[in-house]
C-alpha atoms as a PDB file:
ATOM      1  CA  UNK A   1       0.000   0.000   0.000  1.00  0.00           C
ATOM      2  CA  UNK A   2       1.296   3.625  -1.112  1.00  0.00           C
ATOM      3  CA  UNK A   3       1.889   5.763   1.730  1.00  0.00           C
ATOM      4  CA  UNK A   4       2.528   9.101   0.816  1.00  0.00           C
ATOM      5  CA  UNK A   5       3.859  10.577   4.038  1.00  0.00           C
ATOM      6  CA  UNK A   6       6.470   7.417   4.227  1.00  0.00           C
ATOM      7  CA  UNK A   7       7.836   8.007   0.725  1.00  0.00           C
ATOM      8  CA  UNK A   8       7.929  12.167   1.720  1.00  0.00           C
ATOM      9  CA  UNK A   9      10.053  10.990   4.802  1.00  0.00           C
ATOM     10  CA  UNK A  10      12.450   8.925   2.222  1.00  0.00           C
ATOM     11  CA  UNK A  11      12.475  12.076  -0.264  1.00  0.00           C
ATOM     12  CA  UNK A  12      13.213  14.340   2.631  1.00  0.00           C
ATOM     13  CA  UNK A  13      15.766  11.788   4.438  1.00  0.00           C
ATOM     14  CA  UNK A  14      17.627  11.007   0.829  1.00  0.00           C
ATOM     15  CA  UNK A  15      17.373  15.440   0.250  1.00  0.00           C
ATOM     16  CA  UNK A  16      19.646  15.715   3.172  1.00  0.00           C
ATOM     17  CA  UNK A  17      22.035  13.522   2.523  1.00  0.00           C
ATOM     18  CA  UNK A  18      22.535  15.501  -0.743  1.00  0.00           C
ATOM     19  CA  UNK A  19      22.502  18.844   1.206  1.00  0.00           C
ATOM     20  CA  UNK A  20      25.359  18.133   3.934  1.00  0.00           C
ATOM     21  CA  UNK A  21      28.690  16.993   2.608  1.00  0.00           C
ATOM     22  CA  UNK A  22      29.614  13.749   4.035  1.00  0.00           C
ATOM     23  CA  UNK A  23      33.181  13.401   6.310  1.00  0.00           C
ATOM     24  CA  UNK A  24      35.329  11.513   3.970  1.00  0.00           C
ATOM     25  CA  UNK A  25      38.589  11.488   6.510  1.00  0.00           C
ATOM     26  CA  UNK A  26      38.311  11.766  10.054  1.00  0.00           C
ATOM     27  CA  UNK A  27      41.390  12.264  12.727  1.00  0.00           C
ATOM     28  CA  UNK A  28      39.815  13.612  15.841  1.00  0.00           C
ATOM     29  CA  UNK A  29      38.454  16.655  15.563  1.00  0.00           C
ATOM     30  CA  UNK A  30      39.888  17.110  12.454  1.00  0.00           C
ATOM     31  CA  UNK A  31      37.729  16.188   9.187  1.00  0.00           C
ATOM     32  CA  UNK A  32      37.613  16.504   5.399  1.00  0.00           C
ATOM     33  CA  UNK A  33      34.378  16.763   3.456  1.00  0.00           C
ATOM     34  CA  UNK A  34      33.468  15.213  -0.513  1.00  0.00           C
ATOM     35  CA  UNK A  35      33.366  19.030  -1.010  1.00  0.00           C
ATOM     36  CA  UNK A  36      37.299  19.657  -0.155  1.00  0.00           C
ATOM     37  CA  UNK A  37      38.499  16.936  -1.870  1.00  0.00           C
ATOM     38  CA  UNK A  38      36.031  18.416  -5.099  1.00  0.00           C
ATOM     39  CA  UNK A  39      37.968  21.425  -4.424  1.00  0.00           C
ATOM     40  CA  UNK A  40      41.486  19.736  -4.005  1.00  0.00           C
ATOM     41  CA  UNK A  41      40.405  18.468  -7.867  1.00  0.00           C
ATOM     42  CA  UNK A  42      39.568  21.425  -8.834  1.00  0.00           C
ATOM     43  CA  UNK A  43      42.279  23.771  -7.827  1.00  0.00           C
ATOM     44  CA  UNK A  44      45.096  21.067  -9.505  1.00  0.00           C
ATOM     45  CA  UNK A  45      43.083  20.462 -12.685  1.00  0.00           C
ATOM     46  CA  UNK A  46      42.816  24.509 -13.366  1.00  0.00           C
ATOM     47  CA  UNK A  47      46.374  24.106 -12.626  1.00  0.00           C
ATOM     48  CA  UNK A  48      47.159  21.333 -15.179  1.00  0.00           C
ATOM     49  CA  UNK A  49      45.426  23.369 -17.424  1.00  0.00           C
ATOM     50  CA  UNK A  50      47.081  26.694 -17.449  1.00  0.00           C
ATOM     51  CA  UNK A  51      50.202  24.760 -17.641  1.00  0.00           C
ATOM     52  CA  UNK A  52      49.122  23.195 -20.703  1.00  0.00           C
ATOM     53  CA  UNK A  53      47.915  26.399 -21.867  1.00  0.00           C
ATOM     54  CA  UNK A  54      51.125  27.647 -21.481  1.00  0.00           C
ATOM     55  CA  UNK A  55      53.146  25.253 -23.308  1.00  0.00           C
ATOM     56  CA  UNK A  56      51.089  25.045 -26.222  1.00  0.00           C
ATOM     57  CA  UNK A  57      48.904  27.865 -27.369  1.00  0.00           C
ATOM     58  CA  UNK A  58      50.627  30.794 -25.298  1.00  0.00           C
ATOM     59  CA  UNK A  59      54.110  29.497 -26.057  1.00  0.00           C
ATOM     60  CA  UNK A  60      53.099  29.073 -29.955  1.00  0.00           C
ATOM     61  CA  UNK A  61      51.193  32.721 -30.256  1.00  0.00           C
ATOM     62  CA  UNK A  62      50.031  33.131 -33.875  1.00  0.00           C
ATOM     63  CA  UNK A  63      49.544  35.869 -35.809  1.00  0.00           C
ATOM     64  CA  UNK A  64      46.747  34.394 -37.423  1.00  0.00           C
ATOM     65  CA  UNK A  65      45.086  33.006 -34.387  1.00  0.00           C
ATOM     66  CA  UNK A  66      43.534  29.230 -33.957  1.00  0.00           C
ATOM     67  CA  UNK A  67      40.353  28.165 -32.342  1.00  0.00           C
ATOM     68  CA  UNK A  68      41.693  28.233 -29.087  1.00  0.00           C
ATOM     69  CA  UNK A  69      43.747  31.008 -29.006  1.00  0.00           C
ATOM     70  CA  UNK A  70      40.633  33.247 -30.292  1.00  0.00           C
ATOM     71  CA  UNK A  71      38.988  31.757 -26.890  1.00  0.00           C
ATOM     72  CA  UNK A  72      41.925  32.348 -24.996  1.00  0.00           C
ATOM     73  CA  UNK A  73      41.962  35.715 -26.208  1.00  0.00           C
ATOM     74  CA  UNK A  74      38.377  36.586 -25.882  1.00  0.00           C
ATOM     75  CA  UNK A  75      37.979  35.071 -21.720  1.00  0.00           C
ATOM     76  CA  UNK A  76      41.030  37.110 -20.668  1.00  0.00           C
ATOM     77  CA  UNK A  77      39.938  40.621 -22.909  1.00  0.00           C
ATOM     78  CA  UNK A  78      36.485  39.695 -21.122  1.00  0.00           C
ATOM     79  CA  UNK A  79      37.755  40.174 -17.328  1.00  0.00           C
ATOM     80  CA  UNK A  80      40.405  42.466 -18.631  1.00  0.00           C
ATOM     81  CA  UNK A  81      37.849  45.042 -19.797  1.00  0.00           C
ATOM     82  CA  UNK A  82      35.150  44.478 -17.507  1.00  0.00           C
ATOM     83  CA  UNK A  83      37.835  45.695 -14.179  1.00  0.00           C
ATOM     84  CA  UNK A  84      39.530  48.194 -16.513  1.00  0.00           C
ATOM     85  CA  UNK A  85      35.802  49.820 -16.884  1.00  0.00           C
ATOM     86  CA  UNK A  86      35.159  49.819 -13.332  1.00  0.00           C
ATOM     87  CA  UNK A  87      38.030  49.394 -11.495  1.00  0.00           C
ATOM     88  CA  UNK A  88      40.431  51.337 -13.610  1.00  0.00           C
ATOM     89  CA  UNK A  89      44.251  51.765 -12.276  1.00  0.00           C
ATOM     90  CA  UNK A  90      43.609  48.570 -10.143  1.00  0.00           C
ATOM     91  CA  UNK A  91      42.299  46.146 -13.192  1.00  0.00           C
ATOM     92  CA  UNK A  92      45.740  44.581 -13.499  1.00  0.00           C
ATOM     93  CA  UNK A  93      45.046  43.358  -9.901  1.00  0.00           C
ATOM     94  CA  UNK A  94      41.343  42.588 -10.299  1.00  0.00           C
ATOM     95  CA  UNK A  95      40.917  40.787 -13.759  1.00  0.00           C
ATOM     96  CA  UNK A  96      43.107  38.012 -12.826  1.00  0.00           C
ATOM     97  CA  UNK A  97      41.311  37.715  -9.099  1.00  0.00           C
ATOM     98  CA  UNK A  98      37.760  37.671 -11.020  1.00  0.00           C
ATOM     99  CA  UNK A  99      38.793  35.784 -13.771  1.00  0.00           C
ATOM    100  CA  UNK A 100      40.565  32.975 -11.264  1.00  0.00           C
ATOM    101  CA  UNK A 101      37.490  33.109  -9.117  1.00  0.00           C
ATOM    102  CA  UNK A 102      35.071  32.209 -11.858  1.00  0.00           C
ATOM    103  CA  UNK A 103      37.028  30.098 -13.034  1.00  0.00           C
ATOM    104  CA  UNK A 104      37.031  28.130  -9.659  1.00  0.00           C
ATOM    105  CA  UNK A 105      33.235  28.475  -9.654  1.00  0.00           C
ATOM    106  CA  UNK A 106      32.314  27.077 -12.627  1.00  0.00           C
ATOM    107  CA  UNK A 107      34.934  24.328 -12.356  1.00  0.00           C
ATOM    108  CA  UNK A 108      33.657  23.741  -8.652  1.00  0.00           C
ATOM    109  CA  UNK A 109      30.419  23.057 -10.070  1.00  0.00           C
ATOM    110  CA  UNK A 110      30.849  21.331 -13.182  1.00  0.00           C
ATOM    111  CA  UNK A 111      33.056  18.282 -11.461  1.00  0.00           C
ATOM    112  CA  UNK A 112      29.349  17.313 -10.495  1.00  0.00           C
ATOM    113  CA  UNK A 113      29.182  15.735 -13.896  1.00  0.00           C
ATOM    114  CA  UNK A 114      32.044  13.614 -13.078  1.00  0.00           C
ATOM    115  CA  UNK A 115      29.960  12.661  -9.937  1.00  0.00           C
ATOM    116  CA  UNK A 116      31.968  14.461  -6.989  1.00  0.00           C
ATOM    117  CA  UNK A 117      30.204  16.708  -4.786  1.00  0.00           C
ATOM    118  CA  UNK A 118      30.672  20.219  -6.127  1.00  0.00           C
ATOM    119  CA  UNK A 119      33.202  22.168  -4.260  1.00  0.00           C
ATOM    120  CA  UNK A 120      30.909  25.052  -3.874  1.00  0.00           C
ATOM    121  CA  UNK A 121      28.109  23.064  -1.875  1.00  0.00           C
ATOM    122  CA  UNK A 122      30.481  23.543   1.128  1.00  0.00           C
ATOM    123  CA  UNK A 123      29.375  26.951   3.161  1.00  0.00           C
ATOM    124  CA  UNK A 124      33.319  27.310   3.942  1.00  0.00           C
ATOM    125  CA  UNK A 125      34.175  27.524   0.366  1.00  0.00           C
ATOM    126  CA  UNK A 126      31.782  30.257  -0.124  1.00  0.00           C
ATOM    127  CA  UNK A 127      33.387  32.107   2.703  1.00  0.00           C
ATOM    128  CA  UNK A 128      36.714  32.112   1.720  1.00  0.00           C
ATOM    129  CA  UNK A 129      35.411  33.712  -1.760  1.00  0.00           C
ATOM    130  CA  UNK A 130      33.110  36.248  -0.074  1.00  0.00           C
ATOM    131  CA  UNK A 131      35.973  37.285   2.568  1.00  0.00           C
ATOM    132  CA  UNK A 132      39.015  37.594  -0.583  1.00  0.00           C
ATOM    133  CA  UNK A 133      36.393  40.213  -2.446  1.00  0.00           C
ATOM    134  CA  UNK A 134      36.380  41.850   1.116  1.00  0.00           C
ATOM    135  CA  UNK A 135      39.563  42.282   1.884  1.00  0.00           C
ATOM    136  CA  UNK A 136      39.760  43.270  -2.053  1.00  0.00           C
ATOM    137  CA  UNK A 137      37.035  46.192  -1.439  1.00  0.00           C
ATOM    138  CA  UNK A 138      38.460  47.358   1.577  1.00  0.00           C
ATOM    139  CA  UNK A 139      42.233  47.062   0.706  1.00  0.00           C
ATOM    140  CA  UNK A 140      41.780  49.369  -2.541  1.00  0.00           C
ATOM    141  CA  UNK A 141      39.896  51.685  -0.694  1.00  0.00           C
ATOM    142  CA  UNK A 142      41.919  52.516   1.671  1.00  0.00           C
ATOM    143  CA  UNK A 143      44.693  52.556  -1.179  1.00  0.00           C
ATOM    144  CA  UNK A 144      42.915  54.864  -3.337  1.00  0.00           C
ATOM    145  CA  UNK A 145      41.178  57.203  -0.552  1.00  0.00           C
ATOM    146  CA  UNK A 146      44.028  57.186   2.209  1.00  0.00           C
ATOM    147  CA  UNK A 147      42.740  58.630   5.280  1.00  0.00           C
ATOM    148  CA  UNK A 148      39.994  60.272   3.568  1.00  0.00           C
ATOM    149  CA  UNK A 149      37.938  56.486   3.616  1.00  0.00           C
ATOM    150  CA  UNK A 150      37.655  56.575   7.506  1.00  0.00           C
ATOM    151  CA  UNK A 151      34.781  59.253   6.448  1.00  0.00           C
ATOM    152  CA  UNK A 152      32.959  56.445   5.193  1.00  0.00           C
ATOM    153  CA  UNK A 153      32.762  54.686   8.269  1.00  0.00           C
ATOM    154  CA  UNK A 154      31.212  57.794  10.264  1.00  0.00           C
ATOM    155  CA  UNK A 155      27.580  56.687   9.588  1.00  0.00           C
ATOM    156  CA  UNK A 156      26.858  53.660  10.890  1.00  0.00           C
ATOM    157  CA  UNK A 157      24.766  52.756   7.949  1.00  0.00           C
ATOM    158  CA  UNK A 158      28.135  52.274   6.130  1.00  0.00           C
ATOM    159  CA  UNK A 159      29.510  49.675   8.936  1.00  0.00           C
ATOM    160  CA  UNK A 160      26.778  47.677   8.817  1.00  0.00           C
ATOM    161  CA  UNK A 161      25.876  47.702   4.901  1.00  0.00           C
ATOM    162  CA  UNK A 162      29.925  46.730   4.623  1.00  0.00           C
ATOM    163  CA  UNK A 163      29.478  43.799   7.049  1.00  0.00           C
ATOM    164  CA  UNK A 164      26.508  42.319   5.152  1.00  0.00           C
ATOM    165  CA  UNK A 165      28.690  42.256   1.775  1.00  0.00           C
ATOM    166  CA  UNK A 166      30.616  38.716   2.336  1.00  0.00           C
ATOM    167  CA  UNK A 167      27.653  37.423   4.627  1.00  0.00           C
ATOM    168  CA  UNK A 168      25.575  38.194   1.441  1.00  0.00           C
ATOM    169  CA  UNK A 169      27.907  37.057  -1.174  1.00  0.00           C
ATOM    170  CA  UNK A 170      28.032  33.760   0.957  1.00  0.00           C
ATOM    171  CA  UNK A 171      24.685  32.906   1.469  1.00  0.00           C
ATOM    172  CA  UNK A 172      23.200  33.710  -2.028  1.00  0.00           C
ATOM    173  CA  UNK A 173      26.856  31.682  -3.863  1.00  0.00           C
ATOM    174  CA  UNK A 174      26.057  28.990  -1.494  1.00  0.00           C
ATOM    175  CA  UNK A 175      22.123  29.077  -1.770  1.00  0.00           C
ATOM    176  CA  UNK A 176      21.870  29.116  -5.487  1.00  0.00           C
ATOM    177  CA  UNK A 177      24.639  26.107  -5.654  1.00  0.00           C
ATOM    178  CA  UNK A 178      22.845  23.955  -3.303  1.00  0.00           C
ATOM    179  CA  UNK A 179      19.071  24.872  -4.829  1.00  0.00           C
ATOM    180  CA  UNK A 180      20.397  23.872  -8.097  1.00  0.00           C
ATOM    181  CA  UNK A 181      21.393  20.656  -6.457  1.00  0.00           C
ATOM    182  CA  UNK A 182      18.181  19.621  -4.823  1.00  0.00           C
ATOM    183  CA  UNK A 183      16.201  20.374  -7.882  1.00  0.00           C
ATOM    184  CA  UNK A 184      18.585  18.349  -9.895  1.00  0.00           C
ATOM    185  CA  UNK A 185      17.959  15.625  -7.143  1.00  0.00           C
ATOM    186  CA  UNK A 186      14.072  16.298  -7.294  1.00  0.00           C
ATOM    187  CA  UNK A 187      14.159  15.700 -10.944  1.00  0.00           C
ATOM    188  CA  UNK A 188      16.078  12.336 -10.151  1.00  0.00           C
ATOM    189  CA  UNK A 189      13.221  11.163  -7.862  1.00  0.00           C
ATOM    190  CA  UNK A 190      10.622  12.027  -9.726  1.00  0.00           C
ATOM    191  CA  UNK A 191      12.068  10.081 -13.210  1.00  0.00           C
ATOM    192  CA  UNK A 192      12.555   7.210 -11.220  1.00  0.00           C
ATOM    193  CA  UNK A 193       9.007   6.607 -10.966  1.00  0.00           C
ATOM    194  CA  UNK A 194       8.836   6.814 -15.154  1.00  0.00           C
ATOM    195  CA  UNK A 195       9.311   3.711 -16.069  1.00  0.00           C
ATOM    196  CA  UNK A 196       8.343   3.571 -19.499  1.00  0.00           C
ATOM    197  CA  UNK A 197      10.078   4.633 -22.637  1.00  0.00           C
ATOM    198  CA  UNK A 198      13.412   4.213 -21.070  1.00  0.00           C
ATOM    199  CA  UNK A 199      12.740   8.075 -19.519  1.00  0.00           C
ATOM    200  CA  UNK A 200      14.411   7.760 -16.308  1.00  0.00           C
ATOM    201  CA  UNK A 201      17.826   7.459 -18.407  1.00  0.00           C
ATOM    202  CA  UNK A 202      16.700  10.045 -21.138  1.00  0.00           C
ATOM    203  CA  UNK A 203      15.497  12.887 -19.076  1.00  0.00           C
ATOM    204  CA  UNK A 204      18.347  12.964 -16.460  1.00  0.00           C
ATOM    205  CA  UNK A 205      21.012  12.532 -19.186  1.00  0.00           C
ATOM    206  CA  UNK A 206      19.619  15.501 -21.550  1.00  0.00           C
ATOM    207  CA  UNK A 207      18.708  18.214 -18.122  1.00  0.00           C
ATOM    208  CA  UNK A 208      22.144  17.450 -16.428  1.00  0.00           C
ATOM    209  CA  UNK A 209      24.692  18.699 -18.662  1.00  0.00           C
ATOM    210  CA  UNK A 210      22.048  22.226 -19.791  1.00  0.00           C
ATOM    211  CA  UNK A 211      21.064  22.695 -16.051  1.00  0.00           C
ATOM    212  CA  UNK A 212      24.780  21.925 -14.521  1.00  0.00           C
ATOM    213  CA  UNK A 213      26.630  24.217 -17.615  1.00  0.00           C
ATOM    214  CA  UNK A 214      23.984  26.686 -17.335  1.00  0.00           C
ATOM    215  CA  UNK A 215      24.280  26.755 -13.744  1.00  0.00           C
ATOM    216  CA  UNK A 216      28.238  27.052 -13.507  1.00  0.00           C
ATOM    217  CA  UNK A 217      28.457  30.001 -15.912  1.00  0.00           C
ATOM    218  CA  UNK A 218      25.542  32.416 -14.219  1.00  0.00           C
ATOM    219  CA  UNK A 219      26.976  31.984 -10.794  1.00  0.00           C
ATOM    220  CA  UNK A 220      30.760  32.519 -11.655  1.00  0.00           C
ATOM    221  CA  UNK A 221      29.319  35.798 -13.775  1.00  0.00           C
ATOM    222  CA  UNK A 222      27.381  37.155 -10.988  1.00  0.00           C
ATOM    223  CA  UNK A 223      30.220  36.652  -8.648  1.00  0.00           C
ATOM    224  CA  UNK A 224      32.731  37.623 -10.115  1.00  0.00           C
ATOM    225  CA  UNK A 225      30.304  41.215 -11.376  1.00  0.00           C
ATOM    226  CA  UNK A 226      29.274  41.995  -7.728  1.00  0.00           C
ATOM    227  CA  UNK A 227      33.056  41.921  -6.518  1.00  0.00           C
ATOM    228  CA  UNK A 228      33.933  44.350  -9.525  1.00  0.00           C
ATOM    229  CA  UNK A 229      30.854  46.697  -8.593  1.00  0.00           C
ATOM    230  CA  UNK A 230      31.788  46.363  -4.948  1.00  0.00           C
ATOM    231  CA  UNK A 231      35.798  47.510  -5.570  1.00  0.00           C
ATOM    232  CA  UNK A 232      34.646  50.459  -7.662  1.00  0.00           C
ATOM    233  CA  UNK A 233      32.124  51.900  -5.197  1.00  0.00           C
ATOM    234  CA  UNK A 234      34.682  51.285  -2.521  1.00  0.00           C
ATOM    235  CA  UNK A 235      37.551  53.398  -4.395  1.00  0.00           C
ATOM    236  CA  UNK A 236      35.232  56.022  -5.806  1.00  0.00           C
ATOM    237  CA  UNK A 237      36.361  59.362  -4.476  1.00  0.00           C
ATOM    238  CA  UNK A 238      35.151  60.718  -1.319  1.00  0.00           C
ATOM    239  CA  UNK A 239      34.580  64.356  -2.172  1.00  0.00           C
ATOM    240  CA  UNK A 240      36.386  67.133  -0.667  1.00  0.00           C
ATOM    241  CA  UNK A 241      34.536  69.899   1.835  1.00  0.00           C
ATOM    242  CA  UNK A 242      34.670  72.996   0.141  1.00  0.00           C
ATOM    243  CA  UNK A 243      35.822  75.953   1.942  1.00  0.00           C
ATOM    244  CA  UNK A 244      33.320  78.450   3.075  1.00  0.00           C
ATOM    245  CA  UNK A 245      34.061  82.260   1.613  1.00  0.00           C
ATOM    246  CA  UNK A 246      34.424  84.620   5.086  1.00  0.00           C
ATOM    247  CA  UNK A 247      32.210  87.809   4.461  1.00  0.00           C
ATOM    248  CA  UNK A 248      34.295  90.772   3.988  1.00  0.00           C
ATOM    249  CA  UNK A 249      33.210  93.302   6.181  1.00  0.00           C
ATOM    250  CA  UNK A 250      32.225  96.630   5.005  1.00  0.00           C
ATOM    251  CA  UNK A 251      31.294  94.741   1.485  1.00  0.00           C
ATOM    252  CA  UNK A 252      28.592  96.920   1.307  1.00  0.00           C
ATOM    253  CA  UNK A 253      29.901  99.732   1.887  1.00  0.00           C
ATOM    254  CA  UNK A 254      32.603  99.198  -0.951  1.00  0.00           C
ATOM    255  CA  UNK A 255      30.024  98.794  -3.137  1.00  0.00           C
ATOM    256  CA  UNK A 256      28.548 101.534  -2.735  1.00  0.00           C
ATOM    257  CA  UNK A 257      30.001 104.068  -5.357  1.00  0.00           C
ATOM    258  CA  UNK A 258      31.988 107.318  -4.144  1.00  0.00           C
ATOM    259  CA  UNK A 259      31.210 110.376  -4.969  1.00  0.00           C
END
């Protein structure tokens, strides 16, 4: 007999095993996740690949470019020109950061293709990205404005909107990974009650690969777009008081013409 709040205890029960990584090693207090190994990956496949970037289509630079140096070529322009528009003197600092942050992103997410856990389902890993764009904002502030930034902290507004950056950054990186995993995991439970038409092999293998790729390339965007807008309101210029003229005495009197 079908019991429907038994098989919405199962869905729930299998949901949350999906939602918190799992302790792979263990020493103590000391443990590893499925999500810092998927970032371990990660971090030495980008690796691998810039150094096979570098040996081959960097160290071979045509004139008349190839396929991949055109892409090449168009990513790095891409960050390049998006900091130099808002971030000006500091984009040689901030296109590689946002361009190596995305990068991790969208990497961190697509490894769940290969079946790992993806690195950003881990609320640490979102932290460490949220606190590097804060140090970034408040680094080149204080760079470009000197003294003059402690004027931003004078309204306590300011200190508290400034706080809520990486908690923000965090939670919506971290809550837009792991809601594209539970719907992915939703779709899996559903199609496993399909059985006709060989659909529960179908659907998941033609939605994974859009959903997971579409997935990977909005969130590194919007990342890696919120920490540029974030550095260039922080190094805007804080505007200088302007003098007040002192009244001349006897002004009116001088203009008053002699006779």
């Amino acid at each position: 007999m079908f019991d429907p709040s038994m098989q919405m205890l199962a869905i729930s029960e299998e949901l949350s095993e999906k939602v918190f990584p799992k302790n792979v090693i263990e020493i103590g207090s000391f443990a590893v996740n499925d999500s810092v190994i998927s970032g371990f990956i990660v971090v030495v496949a980008l690796l691998i690949v810039a150094l096979i970037l570098r040996l081959t289509i960097i160290r071979k630079w045509k004139t008349t470019p190839t396929g991949g140096q055109m892409f090449l070529e168009w990513l790095v322009s891409f960050f390049d020109k998006s900091a130099d528009e808002m971030t000006e003197e500091y984009s040689g600092l901030m296109g590689p950061y946002t361009l190596g942050a995305a990068a991790y992103i969208c990497c961190g997410v697509l490894v769940e293709l290969f079946g790992l856990r993806p690195a950003i389902a881990d609320v640490c890993a979102c932290v460490a990205l949220a606190m590097c764009t804060f140090l970034f904002i408040h680094t080149l502030g204080f760079a470009k404005n000197k003294h003059r930034r402690l004027k931003h902290y004078l309204n306590p507004i300011n200190i508290i909107t400034d706080l809520a950056v990486p908690v923000s950054m965090t939670f919506r990186l971290f809550g837009s990974i792991l809601s594209g995993m539970v719907i992915m995991d939703l779709i899996y439970i559903v199609v496993e009650s399909i059985w006709y038409i060989g659909l529960p092999v179908v659907i998941p293998a033609i939605l994974t690969p859009i959903f997971t790729l579409f997935h990977a390339l909005i969130q590194s965007y919007v990342f890696a777009s919120l920490t540029l807008t974030f550095v260039s309101e922080a190094i805007e210029p804080v505007p200088k008081k302007q003098k007040k003229k002192r009244k001349q005495k006897g002004a009116s009197s001088a203009a008053e013409p002699s006779v």
